[in-house]
C-alpha atoms as a PDB file:
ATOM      1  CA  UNK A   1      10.203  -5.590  48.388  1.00  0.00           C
ATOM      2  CA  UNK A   2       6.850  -7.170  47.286  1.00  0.00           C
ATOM      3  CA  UNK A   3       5.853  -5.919  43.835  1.00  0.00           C
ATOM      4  CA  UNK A   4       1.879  -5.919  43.695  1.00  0.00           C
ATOM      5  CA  UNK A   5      -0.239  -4.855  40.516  1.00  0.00           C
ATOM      6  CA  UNK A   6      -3.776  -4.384  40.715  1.00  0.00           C
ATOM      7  CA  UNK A   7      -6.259  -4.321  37.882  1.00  0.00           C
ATOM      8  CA  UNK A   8      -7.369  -1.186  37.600  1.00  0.00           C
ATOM      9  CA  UNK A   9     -11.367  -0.065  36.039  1.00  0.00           C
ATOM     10  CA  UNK A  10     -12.487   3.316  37.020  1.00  0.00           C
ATOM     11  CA  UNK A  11     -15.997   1.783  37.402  1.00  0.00           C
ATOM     12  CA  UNK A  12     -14.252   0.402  40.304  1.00  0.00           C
ATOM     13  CA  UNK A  13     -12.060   3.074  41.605  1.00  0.00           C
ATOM     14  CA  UNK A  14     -12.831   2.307  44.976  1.00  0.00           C
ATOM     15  CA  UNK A  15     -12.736  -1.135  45.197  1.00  0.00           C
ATOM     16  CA  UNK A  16      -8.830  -0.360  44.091  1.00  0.00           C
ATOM     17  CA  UNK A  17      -8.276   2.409  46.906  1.00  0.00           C
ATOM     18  CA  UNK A  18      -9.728  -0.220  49.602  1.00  0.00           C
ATOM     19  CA  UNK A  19      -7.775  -3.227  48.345  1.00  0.00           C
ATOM     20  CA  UNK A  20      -4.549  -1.620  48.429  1.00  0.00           C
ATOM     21  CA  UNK A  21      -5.523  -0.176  51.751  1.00  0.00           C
ATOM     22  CA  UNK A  22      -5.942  -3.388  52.589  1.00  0.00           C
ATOM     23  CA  UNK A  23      -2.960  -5.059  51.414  1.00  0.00           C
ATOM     24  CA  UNK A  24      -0.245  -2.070  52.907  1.00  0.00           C
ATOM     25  CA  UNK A  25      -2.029  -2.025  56.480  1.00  0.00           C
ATOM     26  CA  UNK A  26      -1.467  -5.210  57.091  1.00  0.00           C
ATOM     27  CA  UNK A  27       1.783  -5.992  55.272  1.00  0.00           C
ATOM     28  CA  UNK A  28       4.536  -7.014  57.188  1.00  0.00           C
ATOM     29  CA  UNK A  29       7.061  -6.502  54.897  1.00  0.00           C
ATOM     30  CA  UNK A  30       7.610  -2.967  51.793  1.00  0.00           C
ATOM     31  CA  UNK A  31       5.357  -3.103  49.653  1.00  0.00           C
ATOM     32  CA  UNK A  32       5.136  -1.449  46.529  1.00  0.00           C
ATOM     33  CA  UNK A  33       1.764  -1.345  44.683  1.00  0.00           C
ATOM     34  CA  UNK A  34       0.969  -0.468  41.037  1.00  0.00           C
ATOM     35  CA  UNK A  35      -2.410  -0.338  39.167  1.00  0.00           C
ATOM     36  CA  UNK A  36      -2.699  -1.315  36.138  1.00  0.00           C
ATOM     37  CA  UNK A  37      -4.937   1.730  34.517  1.00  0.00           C
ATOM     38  CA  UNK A  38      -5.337   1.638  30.593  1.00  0.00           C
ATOM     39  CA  UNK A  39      -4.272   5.142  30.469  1.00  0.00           C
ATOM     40  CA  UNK A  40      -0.924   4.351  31.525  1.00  0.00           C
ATOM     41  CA  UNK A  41      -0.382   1.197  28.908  1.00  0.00           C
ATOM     42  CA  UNK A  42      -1.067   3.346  25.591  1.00  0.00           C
ATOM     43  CA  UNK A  43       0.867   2.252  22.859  1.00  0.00           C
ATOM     44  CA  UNK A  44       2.110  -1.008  24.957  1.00  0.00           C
ATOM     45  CA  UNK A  45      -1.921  -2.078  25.492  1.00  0.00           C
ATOM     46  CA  UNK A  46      -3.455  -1.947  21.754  1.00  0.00           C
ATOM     47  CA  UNK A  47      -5.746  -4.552  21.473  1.00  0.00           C
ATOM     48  CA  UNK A  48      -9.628  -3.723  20.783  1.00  0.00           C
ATOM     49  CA  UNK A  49     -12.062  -4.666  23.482  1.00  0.00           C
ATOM     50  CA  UNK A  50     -13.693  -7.921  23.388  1.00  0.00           C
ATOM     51  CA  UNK A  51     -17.354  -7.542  23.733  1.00  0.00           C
ATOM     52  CA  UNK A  52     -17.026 -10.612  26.548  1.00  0.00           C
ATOM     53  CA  UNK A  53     -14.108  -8.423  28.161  1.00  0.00           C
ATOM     54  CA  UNK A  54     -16.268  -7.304  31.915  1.00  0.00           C
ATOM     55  CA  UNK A  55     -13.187  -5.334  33.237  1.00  0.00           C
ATOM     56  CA  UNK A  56     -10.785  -3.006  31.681  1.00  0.00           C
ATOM     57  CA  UNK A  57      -8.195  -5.227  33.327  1.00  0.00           C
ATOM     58  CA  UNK A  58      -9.306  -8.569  31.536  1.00  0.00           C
ATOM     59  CA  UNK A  59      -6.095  -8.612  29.310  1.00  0.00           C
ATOM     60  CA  UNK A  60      -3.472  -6.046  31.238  1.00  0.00           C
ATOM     61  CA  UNK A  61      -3.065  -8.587  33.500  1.00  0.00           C
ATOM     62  CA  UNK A  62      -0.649 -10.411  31.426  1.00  0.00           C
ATOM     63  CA  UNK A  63       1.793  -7.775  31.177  1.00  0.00           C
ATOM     64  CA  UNK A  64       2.694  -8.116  34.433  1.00  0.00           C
ATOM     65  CA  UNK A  65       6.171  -9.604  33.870  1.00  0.00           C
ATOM     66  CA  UNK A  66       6.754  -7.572  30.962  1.00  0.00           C
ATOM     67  CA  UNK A  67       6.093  -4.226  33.269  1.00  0.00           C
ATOM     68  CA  UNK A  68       8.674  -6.308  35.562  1.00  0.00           C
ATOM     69  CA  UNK A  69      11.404  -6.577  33.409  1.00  0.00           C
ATOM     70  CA  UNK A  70      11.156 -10.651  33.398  1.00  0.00           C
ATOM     71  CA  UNK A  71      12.852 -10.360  36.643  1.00  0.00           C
ATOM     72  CA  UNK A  72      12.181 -11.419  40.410  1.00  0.00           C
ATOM     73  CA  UNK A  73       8.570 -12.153  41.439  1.00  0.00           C
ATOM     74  CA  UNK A  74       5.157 -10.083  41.112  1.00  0.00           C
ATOM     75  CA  UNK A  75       1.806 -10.470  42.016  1.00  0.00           C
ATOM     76  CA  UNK A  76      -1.475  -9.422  40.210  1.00  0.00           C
ATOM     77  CA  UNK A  77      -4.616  -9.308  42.216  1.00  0.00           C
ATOM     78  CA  UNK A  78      -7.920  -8.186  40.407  1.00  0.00           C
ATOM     79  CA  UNK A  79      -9.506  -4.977  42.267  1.00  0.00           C
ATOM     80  CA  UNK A  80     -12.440  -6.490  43.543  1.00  0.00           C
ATOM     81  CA  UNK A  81     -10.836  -8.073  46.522  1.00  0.00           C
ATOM     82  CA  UNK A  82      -9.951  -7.127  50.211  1.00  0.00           C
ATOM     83  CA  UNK A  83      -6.852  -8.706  52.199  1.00  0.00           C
ATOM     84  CA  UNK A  84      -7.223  -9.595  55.449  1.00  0.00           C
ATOM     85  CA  UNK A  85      -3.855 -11.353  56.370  1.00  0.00           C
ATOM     86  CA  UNK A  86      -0.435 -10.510  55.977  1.00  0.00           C
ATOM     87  CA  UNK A  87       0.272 -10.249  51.956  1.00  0.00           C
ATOM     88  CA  UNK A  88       3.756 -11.614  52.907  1.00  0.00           C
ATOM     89  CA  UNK A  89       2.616 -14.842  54.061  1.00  0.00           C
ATOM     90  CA  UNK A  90       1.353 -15.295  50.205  1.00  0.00           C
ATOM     91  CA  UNK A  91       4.800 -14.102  49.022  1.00  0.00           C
ATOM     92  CA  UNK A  92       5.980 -16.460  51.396  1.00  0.00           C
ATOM     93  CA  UNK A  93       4.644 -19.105  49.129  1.00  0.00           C
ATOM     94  CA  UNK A  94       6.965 -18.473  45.994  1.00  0.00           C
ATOM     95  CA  UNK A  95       8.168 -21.735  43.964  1.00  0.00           C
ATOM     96  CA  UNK A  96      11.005 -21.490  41.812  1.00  0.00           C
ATOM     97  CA  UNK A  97       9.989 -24.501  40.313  1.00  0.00           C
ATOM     98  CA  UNK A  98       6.742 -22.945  39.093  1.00  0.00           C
ATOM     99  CA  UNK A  99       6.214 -19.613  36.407  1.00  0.00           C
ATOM    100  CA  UNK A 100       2.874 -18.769  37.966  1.00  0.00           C
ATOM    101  CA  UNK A 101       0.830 -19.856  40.952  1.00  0.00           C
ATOM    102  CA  UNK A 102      -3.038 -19.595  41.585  1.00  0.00           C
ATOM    103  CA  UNK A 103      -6.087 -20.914  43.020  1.00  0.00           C
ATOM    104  CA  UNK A 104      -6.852 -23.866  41.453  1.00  0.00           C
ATOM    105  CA  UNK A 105     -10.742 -23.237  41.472  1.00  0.00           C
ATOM    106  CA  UNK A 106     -13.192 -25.362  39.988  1.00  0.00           C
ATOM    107  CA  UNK A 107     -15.667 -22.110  39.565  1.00  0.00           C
ATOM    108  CA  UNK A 108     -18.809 -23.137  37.834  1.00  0.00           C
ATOM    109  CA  UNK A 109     -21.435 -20.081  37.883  1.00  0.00           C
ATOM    110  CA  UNK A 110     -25.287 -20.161  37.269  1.00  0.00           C
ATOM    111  CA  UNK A 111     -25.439 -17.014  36.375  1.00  0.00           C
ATOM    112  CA  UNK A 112     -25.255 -15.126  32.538  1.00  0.00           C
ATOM    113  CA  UNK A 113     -24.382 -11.734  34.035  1.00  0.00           C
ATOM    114  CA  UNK A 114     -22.833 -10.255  37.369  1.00  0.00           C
ATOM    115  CA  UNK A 115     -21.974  -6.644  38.241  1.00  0.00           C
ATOM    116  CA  UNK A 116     -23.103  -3.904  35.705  1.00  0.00           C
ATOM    117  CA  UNK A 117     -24.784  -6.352  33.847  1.00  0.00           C
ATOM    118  CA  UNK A 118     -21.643  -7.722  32.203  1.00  0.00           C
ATOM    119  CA  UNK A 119     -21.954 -11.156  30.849  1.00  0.00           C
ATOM    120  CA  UNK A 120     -20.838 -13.897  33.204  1.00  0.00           C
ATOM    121  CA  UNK A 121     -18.517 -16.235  31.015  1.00  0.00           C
ATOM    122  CA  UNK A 122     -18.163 -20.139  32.111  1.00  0.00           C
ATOM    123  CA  UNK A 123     -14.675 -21.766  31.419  1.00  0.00           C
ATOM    124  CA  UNK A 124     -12.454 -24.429  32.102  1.00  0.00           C
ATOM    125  CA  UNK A 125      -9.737 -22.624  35.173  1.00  0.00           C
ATOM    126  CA  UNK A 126     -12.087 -19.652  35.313  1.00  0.00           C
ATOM    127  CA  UNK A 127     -10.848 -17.356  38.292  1.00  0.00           C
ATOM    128  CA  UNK A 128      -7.110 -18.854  38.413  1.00  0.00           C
ATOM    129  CA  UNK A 129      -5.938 -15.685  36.748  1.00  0.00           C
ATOM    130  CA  UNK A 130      -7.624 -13.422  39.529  1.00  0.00           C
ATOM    131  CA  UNK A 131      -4.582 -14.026  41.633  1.00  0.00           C
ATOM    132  CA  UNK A 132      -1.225 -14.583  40.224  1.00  0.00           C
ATOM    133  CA  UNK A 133       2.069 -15.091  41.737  1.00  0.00           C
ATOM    134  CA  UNK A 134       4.258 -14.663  38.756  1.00  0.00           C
ATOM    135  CA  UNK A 135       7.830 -16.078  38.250  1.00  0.00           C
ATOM    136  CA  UNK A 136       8.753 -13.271  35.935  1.00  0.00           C
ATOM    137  CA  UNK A 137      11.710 -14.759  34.227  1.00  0.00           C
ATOM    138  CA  UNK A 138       9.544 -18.417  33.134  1.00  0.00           C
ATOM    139  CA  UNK A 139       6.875 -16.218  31.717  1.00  0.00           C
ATOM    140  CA  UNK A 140       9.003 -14.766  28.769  1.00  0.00           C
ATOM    141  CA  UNK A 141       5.730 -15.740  26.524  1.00  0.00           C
ATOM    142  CA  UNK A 142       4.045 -12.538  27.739  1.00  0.00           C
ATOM    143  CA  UNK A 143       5.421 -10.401  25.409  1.00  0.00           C
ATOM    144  CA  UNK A 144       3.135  -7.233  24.718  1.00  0.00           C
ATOM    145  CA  UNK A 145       2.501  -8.682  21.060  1.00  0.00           C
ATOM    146  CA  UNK A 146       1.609 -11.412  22.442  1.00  0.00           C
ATOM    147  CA  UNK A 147      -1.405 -10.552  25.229  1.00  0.00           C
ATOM    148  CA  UNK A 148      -2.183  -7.752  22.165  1.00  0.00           C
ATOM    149  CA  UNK A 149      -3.150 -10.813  19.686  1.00  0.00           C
ATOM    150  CA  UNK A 150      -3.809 -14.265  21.746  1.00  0.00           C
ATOM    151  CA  UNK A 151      -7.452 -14.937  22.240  1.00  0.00           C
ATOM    152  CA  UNK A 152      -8.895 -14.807  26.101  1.00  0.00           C
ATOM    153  CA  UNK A 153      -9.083 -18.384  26.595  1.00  0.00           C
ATOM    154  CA  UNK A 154      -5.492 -19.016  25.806  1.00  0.00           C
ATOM    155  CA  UNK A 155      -4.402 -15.683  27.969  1.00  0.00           C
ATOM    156  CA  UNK A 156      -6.419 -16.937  30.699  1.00  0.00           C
ATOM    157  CA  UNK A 157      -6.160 -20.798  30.728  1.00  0.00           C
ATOM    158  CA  UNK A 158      -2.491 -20.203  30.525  1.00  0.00           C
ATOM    159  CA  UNK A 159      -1.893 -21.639  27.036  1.00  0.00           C
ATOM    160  CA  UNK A 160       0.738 -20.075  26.723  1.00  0.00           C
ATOM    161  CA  UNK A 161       2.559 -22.119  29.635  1.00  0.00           C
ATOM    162  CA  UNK A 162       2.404 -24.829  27.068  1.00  0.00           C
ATOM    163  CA  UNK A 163       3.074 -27.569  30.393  1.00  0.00           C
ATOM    164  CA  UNK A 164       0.089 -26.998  32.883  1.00  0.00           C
ATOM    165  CA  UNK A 165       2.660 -28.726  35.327  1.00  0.00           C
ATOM    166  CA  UNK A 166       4.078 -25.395  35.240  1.00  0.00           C
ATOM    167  CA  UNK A 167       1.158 -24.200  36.895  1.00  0.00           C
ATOM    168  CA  UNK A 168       1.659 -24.230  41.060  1.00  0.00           C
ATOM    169  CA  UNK A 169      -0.542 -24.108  43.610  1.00  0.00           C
ATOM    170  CA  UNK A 170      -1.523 -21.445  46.481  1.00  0.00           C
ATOM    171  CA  UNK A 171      -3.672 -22.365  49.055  1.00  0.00           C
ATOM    172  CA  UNK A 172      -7.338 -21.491  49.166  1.00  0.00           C
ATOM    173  CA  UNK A 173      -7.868 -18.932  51.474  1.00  0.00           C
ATOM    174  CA  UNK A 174      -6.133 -16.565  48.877  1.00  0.00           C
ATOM    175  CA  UNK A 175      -8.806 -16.410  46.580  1.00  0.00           C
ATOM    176  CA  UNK A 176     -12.187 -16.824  48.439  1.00  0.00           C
ATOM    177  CA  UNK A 177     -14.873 -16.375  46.243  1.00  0.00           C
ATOM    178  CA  UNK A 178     -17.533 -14.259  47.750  1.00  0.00           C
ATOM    179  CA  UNK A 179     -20.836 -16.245  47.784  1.00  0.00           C
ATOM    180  CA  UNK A 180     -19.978 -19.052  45.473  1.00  0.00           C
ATOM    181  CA  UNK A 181     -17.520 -20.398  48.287  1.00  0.00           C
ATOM    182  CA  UNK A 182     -18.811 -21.750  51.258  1.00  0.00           C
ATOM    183  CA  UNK A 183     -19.238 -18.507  54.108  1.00  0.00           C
ATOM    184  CA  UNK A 184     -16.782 -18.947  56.881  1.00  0.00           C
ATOM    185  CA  UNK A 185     -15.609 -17.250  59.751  1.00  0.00           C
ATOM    186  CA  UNK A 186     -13.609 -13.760  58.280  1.00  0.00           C
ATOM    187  CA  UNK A 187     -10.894 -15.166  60.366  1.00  0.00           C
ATOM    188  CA  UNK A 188     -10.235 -18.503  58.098  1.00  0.00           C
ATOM    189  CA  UNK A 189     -10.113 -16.527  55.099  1.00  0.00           C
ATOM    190  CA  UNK A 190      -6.811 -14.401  53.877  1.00  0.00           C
ATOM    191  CA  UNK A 191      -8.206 -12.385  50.400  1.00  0.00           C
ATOM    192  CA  UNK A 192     -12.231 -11.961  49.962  1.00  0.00           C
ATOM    193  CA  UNK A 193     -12.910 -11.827  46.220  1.00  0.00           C
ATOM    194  CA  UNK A 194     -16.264 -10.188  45.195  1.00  0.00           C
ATOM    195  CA  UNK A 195     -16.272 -11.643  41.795  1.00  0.00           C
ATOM    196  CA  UNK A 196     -20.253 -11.633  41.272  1.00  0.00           C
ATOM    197  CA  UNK A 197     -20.373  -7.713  42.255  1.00  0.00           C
ATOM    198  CA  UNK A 198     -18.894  -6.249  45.524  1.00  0.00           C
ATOM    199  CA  UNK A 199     -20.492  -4.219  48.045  1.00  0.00           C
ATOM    200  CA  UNK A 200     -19.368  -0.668  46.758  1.00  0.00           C
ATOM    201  CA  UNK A 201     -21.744  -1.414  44.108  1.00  0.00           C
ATOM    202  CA  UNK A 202     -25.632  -1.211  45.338  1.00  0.00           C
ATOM    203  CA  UNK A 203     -27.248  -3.811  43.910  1.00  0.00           C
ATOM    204  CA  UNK A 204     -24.686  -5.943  46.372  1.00  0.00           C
ATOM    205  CA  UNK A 205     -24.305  -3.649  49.002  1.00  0.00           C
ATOM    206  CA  UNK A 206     -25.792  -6.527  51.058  1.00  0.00           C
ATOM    207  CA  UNK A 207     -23.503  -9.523  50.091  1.00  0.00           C
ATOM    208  CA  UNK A 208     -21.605 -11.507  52.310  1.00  0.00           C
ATOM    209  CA  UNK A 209     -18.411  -9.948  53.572  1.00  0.00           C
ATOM    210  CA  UNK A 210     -19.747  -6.800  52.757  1.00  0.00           C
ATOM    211  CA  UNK A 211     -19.424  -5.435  56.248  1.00  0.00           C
ATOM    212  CA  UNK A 212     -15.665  -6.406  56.102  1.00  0.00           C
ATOM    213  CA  UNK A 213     -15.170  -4.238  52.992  1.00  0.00           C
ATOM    214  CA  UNK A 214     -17.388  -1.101  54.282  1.00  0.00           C
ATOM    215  CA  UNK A 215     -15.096  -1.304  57.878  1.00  0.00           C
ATOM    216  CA  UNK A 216     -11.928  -0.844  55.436  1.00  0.00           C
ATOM    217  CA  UNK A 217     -13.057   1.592  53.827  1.00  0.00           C
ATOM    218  CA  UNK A 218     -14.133   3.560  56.679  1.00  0.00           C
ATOM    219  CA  UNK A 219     -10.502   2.864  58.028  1.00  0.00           C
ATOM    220  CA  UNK A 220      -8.770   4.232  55.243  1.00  0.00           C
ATOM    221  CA  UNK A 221     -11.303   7.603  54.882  1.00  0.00           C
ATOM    222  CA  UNK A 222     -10.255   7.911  58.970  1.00  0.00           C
ATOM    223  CA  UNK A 223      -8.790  10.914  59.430  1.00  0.00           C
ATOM    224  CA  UNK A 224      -7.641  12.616  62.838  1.00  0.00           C
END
């Protein structure tokens, strides 16, 4: 069984519904797929929002192996991404050696704000927490007190690691950012990510994948 969570933000409610659609359609192996909504973290969840926080998910993300129990293996995928490959071949990639693996990205935007006009944050390993493979059981730091009181930067340049050689490695079709990678063929590319804004939203209805994401979606709505 291949336990998924998925940041949940109503703004984004259907970026979620695709994503999952997504992931179970083309899954090879049972999948089970949580999302990780505020309103079901009350009392575990308590810290304030930052004002830099763009997503309600920014911090819930780090209770992943908590909600797991510190056991087995779980992945977190923000919600503004679409699979197009066989989520197993990613679970394929587990490394007991490792407590998490990512995308090492060297993501460097331009821009001050993306979607909704939330700010647009540079930082050293931005967008290595937008995909996680976590080792539950090496990632006993994540307590709930924990995510409640450390600061972003240490939640999301994996501070709290305290060895970055504990840090693996996934290869980078698994987190292709959505016009800040080079644009390939669909086909060489396993998980879009529509970091700036995806297409669900209208001012980037017109981005690049966005055809891939509105074919999804009208795959899932299919009914007959």
């Amino acid at each position: 069984m291949m336990r998924i969570f998925i940041g949940y933000d109503p703004r984004e409610a259907a970026a979620y519904n695709v994503l999952a659609h997504s992931i179970q359609t083309r899954a090879s192996l049972p999948v089970t797929i949580a999302p990780l909504m505020l309103s079901q973290l009350k009392g575990v969840l308590t810290r304030e929002r930052h004002p830099l926080q763009s997503t309600d998910f920014s911090f819930s993300r780090f209770l992943v192996p908590y909600l797991s129990g510190y056991e087995g293996w779980s992945l977190f995928c923000d919600c503004d991404m679409l699979v197009l490959d066989d989520v197993a071949k990613l679970w394929s990639q587990r490394d007991e050696r490792y407590a998490v693996q990512v995308v090492k990205h060297d993501h460097k935007p331009s821009d001050t704000v993306k979607f909704l006009d939330q700010p647009q944050r540079p930082y050293e390993k931005k967008n290595w927490s937008s995909v996680i493979l976590f080792n539950n059981a090496k990632c006993k730091a994540l307590t709930p007190d924990y995510v409640n009181t450390a600061t972003g930067l240490e939640l999301h340049q994996f501070k709290w690691l305290g060895n970055d050689a504990l840090i693996g490695e996934i290869p980078h079709r698994w987190n292709h950012l959505v016009d800040y990678d080079p644009t390939v063929p669909a086909a060489q590319v396993s998980l879009l990510h529509y970091t700036e804004g995806g297409p669900y939203f209208e001012a980037y209805k017109n981005c690049s994948y966005a055809e891939d994401w509105f074919a999804e979606r009208d795959r899932m709505l299919f009914a007959g």
